[in-house]
N, C-alpha and C. Protein backbone atom coordinates (compact mmCIF):
# COMPACT_ATOMS: atom_id res chain seq x y z
N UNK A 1 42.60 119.91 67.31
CA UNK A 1 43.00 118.56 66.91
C UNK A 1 41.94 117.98 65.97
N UNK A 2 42.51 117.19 64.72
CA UNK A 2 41.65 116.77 64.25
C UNK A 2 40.74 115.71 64.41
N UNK A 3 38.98 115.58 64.43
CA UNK A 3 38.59 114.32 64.61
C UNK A 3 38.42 112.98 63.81
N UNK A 4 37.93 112.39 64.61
CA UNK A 4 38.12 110.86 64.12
C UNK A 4 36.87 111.23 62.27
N UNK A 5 36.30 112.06 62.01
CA UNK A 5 35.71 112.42 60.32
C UNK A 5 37.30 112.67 59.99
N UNK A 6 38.27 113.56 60.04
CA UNK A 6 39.12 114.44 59.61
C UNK A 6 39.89 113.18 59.19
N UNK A 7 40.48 112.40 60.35
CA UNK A 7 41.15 111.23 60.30
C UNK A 7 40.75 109.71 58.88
N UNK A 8 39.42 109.53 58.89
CA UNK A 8 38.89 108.68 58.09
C UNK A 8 39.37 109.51 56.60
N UNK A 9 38.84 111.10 56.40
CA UNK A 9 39.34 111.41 54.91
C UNK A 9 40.54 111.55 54.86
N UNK A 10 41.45 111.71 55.48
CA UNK A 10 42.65 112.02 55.12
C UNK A 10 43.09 110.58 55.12
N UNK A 11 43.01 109.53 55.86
CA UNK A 11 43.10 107.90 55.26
C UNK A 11 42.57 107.71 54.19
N UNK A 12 40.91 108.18 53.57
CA UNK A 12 40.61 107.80 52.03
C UNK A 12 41.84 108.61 51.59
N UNK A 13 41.86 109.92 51.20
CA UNK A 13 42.32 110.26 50.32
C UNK A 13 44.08 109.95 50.27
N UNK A 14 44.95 108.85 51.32
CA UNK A 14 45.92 108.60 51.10
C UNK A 14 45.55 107.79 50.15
N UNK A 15 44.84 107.03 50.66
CA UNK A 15 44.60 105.45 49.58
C UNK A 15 43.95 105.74 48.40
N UNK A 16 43.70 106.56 47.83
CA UNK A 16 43.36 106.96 46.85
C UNK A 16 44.45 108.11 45.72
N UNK A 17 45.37 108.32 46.48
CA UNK A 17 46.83 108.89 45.83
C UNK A 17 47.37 107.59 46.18
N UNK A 18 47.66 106.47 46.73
CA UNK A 18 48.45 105.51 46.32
C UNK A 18 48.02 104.71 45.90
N UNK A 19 47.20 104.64 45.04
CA UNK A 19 46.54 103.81 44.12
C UNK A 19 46.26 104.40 42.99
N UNK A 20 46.54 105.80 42.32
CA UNK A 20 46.59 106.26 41.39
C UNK A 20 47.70 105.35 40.58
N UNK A 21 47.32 105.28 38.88
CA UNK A 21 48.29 105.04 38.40
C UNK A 21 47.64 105.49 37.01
N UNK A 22 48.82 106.10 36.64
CA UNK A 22 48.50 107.49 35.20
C UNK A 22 48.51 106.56 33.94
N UNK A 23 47.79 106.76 32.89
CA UNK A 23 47.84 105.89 31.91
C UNK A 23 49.36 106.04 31.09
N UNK A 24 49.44 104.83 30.37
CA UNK A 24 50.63 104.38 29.60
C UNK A 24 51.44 106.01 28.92
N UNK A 25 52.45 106.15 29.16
CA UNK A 25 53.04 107.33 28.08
C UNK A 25 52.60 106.53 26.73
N UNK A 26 52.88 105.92 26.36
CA UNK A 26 53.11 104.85 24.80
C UNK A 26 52.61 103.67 25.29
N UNK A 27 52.95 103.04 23.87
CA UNK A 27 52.66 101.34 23.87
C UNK A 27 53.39 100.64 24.46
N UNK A 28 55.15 101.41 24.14
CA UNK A 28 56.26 100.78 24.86
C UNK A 28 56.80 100.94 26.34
N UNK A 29 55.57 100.65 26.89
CA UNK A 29 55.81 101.23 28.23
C UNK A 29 55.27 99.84 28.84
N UNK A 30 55.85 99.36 30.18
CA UNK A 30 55.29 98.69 30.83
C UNK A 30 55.60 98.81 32.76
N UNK A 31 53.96 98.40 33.27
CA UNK A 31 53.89 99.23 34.19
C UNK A 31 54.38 98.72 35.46
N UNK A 32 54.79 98.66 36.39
CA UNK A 32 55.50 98.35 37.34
C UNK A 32 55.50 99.28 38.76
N UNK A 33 54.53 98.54 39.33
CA UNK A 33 54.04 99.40 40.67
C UNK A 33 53.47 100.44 40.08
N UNK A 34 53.07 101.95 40.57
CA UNK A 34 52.70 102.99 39.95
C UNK A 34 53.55 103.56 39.14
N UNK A 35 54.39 103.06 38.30
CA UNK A 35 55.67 103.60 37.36
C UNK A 35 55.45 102.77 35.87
N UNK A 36 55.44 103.65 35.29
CA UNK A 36 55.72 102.78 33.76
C UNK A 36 56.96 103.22 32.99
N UNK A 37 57.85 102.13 32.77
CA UNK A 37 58.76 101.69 32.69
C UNK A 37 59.29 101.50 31.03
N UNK A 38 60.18 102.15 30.27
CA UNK A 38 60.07 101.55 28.71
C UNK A 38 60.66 100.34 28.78
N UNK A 39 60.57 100.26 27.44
CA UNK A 39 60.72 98.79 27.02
C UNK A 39 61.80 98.39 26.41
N UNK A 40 62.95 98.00 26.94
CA UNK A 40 64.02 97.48 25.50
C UNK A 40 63.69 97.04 24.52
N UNK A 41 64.75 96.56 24.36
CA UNK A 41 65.12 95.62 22.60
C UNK A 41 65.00 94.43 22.66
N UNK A 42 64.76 93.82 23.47
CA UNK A 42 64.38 92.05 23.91
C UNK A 42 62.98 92.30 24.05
N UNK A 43 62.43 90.76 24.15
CA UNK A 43 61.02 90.54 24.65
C UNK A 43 60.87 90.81 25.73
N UNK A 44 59.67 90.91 26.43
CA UNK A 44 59.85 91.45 28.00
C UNK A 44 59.51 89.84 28.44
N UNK A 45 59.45 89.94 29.91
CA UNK A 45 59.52 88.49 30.14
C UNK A 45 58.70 88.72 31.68
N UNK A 46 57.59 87.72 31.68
CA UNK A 46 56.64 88.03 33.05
C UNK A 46 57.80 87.58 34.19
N UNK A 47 58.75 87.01 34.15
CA UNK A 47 59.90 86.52 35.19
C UNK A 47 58.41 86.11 36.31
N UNK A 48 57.52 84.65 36.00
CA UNK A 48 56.85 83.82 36.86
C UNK A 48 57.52 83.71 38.18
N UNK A 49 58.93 83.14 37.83
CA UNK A 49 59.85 82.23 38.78
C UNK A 49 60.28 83.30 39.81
N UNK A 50 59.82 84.48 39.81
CA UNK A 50 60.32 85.61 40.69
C UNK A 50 59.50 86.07 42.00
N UNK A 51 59.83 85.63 42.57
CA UNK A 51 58.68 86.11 43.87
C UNK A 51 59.07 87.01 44.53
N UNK A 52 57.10 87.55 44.47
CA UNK A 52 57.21 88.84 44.65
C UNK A 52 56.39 89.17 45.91
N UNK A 53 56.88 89.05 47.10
CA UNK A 53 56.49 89.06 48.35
C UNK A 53 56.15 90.70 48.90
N UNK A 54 55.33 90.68 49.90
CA UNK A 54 54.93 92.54 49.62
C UNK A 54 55.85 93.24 50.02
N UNK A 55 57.13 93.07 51.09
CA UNK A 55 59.17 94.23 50.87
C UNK A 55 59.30 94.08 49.52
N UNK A 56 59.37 92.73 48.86
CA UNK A 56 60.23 92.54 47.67
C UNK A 56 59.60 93.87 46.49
N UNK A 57 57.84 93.67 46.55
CA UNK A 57 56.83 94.77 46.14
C UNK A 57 57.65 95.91 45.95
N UNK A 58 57.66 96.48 47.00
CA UNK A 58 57.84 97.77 47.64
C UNK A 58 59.66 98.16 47.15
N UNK A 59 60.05 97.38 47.22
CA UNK A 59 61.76 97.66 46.51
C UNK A 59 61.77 97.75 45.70
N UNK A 60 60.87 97.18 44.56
CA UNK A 60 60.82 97.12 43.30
C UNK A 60 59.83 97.98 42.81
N UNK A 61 58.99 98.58 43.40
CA UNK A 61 58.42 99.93 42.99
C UNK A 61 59.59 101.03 43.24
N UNK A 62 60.51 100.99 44.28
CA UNK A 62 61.32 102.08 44.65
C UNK A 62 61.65 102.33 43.62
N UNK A 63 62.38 101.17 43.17
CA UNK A 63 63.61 100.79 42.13
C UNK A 63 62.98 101.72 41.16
N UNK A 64 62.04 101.41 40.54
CA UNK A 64 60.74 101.61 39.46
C UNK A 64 61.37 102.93 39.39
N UNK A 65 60.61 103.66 40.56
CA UNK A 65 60.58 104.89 40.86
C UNK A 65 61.95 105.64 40.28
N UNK A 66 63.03 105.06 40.91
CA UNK A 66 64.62 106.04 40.73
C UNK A 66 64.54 105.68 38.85
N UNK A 67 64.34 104.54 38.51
CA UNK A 67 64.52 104.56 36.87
C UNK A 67 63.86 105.42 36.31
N UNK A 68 62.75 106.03 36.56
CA UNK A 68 61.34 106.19 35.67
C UNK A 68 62.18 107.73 34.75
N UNK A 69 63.04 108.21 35.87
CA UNK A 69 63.61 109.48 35.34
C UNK A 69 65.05 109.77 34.18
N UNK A 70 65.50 107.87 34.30
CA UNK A 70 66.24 108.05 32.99
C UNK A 70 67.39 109.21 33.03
N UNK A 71 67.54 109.78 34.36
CA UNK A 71 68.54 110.89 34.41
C UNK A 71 70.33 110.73 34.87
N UNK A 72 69.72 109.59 35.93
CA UNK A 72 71.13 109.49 36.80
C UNK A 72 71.63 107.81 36.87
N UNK A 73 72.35 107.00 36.58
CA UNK A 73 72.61 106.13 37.59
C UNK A 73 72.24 105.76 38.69
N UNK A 74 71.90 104.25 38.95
CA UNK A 74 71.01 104.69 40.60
C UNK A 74 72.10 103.40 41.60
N UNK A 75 72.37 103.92 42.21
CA UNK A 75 73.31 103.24 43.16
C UNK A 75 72.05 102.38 44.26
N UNK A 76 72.32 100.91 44.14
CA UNK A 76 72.11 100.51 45.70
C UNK A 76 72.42 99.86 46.27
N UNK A 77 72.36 99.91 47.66
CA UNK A 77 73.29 99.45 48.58
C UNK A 77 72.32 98.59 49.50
N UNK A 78 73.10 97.57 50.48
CA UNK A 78 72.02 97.25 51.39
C UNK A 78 73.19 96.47 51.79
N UNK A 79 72.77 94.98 52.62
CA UNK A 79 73.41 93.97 53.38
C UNK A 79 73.65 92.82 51.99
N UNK A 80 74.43 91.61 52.09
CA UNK A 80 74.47 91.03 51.48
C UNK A 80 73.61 90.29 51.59
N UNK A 81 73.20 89.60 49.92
CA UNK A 81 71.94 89.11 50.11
C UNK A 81 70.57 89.20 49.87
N UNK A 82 70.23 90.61 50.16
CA UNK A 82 69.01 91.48 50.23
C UNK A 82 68.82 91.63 48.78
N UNK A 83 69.11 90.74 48.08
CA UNK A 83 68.03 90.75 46.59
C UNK A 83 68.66 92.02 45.88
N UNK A 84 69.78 92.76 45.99
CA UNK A 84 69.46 93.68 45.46
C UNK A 84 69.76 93.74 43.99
N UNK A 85 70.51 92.90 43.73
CA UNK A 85 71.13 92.19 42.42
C UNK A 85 70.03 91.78 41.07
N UNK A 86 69.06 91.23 42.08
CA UNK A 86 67.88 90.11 41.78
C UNK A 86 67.05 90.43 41.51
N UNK A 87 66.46 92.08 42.12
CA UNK A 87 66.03 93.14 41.52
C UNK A 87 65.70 93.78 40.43
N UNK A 88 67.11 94.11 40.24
CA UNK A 88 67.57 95.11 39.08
C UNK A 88 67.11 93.85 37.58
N UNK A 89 67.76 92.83 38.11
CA UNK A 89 67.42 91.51 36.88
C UNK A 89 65.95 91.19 36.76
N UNK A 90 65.38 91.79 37.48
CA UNK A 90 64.04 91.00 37.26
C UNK A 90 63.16 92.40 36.42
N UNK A 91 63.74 93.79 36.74
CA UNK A 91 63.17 94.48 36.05
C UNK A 91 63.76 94.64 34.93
N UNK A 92 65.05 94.19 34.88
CA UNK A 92 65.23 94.01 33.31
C UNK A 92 64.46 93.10 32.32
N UNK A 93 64.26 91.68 32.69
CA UNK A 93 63.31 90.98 31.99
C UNK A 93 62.07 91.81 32.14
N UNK A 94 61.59 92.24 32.97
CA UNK A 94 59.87 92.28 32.56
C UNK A 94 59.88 93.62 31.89
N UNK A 95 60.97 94.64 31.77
CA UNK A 95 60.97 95.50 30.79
C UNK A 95 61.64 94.84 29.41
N UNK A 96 62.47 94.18 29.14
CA UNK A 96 62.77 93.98 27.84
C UNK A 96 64.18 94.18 27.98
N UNK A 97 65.15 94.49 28.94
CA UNK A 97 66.35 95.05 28.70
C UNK A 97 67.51 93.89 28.95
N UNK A 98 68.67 93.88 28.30
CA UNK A 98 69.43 92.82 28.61
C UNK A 98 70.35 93.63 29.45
N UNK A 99 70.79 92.22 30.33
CA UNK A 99 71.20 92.58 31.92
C UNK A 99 72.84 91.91 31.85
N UNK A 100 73.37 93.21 31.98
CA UNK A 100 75.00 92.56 32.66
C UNK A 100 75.17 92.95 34.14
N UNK A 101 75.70 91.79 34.87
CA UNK A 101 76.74 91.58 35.67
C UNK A 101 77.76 91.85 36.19
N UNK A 102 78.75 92.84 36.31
CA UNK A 102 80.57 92.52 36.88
C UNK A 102 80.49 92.60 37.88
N UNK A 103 81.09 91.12 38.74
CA UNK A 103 81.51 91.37 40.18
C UNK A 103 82.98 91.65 40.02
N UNK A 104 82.94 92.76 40.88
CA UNK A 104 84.46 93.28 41.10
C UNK A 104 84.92 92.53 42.41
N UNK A 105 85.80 92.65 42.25
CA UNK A 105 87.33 92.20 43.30
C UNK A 105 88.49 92.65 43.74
N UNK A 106 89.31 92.23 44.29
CA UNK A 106 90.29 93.08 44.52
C UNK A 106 91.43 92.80 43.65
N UNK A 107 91.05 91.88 43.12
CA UNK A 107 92.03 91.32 41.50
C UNK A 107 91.19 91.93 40.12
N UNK A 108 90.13 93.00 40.35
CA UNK A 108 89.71 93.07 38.86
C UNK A 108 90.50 93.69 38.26
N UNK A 109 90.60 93.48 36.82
CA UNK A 109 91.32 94.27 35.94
C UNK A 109 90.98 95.07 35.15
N UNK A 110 91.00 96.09 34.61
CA UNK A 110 90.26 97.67 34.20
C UNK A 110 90.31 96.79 33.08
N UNK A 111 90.75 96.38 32.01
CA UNK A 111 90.52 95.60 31.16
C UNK A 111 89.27 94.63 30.59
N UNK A 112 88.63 94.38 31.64
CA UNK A 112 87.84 93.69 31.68
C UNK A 112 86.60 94.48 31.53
N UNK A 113 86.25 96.21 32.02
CA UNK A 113 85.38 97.17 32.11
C UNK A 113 85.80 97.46 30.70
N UNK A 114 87.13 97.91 29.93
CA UNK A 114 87.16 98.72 28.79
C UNK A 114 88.04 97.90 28.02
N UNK A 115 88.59 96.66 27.77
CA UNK A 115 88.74 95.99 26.84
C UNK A 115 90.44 95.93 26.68
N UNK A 116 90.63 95.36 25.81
CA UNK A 116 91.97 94.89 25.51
C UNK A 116 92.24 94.34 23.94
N UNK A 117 93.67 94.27 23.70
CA UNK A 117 94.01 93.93 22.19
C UNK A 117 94.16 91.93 22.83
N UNK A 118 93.59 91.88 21.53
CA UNK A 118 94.06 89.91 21.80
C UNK A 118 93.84 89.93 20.08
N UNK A 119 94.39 88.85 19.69
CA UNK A 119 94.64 87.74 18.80
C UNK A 119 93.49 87.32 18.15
N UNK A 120 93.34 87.37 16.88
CA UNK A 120 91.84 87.30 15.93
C UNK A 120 91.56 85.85 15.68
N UNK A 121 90.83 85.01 14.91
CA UNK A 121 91.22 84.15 14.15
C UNK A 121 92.41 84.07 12.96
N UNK A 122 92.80 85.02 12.64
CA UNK A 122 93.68 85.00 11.29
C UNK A 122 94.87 85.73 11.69
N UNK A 123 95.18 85.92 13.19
CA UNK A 123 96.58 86.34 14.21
C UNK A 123 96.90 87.94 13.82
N UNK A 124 95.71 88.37 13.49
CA UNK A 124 96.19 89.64 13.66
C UNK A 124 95.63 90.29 15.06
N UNK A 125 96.12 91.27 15.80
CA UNK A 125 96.30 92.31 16.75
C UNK A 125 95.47 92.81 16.99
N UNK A 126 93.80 92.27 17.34
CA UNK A 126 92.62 93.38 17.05
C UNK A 126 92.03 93.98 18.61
N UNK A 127 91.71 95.11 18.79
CA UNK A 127 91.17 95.88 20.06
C UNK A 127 89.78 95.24 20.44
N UNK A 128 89.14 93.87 21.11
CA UNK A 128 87.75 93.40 21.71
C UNK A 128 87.35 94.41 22.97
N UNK A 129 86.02 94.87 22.75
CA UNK A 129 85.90 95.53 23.97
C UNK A 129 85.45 94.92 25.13
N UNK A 130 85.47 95.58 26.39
CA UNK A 130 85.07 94.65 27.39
C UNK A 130 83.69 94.68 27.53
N UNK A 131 83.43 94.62 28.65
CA UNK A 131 82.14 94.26 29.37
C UNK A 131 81.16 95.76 29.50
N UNK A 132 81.84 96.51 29.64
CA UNK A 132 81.37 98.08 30.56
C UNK A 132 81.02 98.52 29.13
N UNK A 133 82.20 98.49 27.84
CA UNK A 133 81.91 99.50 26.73
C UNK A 133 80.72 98.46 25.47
N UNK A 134 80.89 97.29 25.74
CA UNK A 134 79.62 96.85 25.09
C UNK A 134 78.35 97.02 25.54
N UNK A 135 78.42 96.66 26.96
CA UNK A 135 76.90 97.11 27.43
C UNK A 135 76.57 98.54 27.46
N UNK A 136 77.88 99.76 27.12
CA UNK A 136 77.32 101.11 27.41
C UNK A 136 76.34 101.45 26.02
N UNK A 137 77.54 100.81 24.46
CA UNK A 137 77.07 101.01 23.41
C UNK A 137 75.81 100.52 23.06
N UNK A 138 75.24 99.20 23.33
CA UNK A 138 73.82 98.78 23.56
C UNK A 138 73.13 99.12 24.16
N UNK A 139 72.63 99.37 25.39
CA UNK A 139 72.16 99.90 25.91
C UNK A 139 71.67 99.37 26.87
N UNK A 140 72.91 98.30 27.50
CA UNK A 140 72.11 97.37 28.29
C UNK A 140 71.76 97.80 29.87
N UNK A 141 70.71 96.98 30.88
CA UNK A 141 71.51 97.53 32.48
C UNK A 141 72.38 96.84 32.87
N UNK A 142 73.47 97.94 33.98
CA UNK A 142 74.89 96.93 33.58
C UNK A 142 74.48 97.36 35.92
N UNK A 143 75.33 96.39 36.33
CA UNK A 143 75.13 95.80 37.47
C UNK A 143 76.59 95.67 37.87
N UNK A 144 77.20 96.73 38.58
CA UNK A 144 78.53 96.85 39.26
C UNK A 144 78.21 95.86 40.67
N UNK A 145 78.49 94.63 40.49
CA UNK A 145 78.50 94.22 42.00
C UNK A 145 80.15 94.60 42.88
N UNK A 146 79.74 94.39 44.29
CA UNK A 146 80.64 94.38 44.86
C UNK A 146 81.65 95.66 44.47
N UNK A 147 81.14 96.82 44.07
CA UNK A 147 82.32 98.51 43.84
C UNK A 147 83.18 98.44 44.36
N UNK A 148 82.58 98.12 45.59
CA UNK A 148 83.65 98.72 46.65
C UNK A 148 84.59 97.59 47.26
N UNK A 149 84.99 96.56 46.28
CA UNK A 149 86.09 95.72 45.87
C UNK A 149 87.24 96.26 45.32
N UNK A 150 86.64 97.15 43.88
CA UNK A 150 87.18 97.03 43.07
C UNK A 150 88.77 98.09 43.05
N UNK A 151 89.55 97.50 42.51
CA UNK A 151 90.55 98.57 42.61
C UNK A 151 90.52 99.90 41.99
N UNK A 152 91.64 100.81 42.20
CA UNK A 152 91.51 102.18 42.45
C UNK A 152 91.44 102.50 40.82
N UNK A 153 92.12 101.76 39.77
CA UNK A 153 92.30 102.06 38.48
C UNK A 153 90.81 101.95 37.79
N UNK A 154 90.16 100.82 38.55
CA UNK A 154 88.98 100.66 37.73
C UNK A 154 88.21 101.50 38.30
N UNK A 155 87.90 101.96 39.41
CA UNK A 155 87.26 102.97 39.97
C UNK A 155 87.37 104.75 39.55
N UNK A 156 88.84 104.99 38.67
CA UNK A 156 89.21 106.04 38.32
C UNK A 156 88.71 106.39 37.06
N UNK A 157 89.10 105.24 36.35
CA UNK A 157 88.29 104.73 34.74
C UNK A 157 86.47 104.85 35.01
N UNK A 158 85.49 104.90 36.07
CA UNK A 158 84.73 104.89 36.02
C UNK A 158 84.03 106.01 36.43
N UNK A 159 84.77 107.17 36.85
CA UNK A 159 84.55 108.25 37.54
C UNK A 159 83.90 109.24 36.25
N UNK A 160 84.67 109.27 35.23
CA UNK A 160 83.89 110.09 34.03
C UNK A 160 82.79 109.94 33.79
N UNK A 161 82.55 108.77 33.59
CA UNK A 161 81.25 107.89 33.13
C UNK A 161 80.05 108.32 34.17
N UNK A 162 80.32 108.55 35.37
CA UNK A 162 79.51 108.49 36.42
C UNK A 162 79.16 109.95 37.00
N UNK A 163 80.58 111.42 36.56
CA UNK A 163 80.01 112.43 36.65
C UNK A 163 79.13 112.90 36.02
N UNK A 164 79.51 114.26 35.63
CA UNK A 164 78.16 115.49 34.82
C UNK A 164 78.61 114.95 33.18
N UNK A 165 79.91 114.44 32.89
CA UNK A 165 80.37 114.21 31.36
C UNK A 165 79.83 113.00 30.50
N UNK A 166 79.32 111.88 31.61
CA UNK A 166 78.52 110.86 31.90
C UNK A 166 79.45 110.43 30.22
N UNK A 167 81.13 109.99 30.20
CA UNK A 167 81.61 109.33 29.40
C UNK A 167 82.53 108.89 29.35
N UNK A 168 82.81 107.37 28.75
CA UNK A 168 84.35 106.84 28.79
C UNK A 168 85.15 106.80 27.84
N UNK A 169 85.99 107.62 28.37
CA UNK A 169 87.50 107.62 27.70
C UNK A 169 88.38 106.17 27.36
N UNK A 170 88.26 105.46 26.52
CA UNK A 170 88.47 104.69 26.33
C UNK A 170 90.60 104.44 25.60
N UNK A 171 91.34 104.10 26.43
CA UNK A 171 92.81 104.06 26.37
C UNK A 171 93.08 104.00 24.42
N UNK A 172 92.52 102.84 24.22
CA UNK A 172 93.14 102.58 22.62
C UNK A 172 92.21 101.68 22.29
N UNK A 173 92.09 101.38 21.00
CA UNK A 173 92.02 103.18 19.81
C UNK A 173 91.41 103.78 20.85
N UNK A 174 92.01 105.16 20.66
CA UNK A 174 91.24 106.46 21.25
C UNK A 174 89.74 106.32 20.89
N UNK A 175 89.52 106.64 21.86
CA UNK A 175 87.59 106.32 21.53
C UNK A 175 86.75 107.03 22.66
N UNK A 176 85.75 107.37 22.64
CA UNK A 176 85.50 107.52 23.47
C UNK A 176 83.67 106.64 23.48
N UNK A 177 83.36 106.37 24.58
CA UNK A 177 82.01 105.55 24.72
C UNK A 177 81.10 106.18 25.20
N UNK A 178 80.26 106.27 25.20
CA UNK A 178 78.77 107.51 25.93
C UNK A 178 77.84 106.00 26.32
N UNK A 179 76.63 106.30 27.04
CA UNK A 179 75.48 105.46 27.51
C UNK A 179 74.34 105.44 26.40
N UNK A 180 73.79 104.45 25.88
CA UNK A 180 72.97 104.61 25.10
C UNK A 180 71.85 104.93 25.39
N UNK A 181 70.79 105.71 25.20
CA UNK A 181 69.85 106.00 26.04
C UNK A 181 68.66 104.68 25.75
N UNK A 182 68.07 104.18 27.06
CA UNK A 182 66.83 102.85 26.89
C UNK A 182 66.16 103.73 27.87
């Protein structure tokens, strides 16, 4: 068994791997818990008004953590309430990234994710995109609240986007939309 010497280094040397933090990749990097984070296309923003209590800390390094790899979508889940929304927005400001929203429902309309024809100023017939294919083409973080509201059409429409093809097929004009990489 190990003794109370064995015990003390293996406590330094935790606290000394969790307190590592590797210098900047770039300029456009900003750091966030032991993670550095790029930078959008906006200003970044210290988000003062955000309190950051030591769970809130610790979620938001997680968070840090699942982004840093830029590979997957990161799903999260919790109770209602639990900030998790509040999160994602706050590391969008202090990285630079502009932040969408959709709360789904059980009335959403796929329309609203990939757009629709409406009426111009000058009454012609033009295709506006929605919410999902502007923020994919920018490159914004986009914030599915409430998924598991949403109906089965918009959930089907989102399944491409979210496998290995990571893209949306967009109804008309034929189009198709990809994720911009930030």
């Amino acid at each position: 068994t190990p003794g109370p010497r064995d015990l003390r280094s293996q406590t330094k040397l935790r606290r000394i791997h969790a307190s590592f933090v590797p210098h900047a990749p770039h300029s456009q990097a900003i750091q966030v818990g032991a993670f550095w984070l790029e930078t959008g296309p906006v200003p970044s923003d210290d988000a003062p008004d955000y309190v950051l209590t030591p769970s809130v800390e610790a979620k938001i390094g997680a968070l840090a953590r699942a982004l840093v790899t830029r590979q997957s979508p990161v799903l999260i889940q919790g109770p209602t309430s639990a900030g998790k929304t509040s999160a994602v927005e706050y590391l969008a400001r202090r990285t630079g990234h502009r932040f969408v929203r959709i709360n789904n429902h059980e009335h959403t309309d796929v329309q609203e994710y990939l757009g629709a024809y409406a009426s111009n100023a000058e009454g012609q017939l033009v295709f506006t995109e929605g919410l999902l294919v502007t923020a994919l083409r920018r490159g914004d973080w986009l914030v599915l609240d409430e998924l598991n509201l949403a109906p089965t059409d918009v959930l089907e429409a989102l399944s491409r986007l979210l496998d290995a093809a990571r893209a949306l097929l967009l109804p008309e004009p034929v189009d198709c939309a990809t994720p911009r990489r930030r």
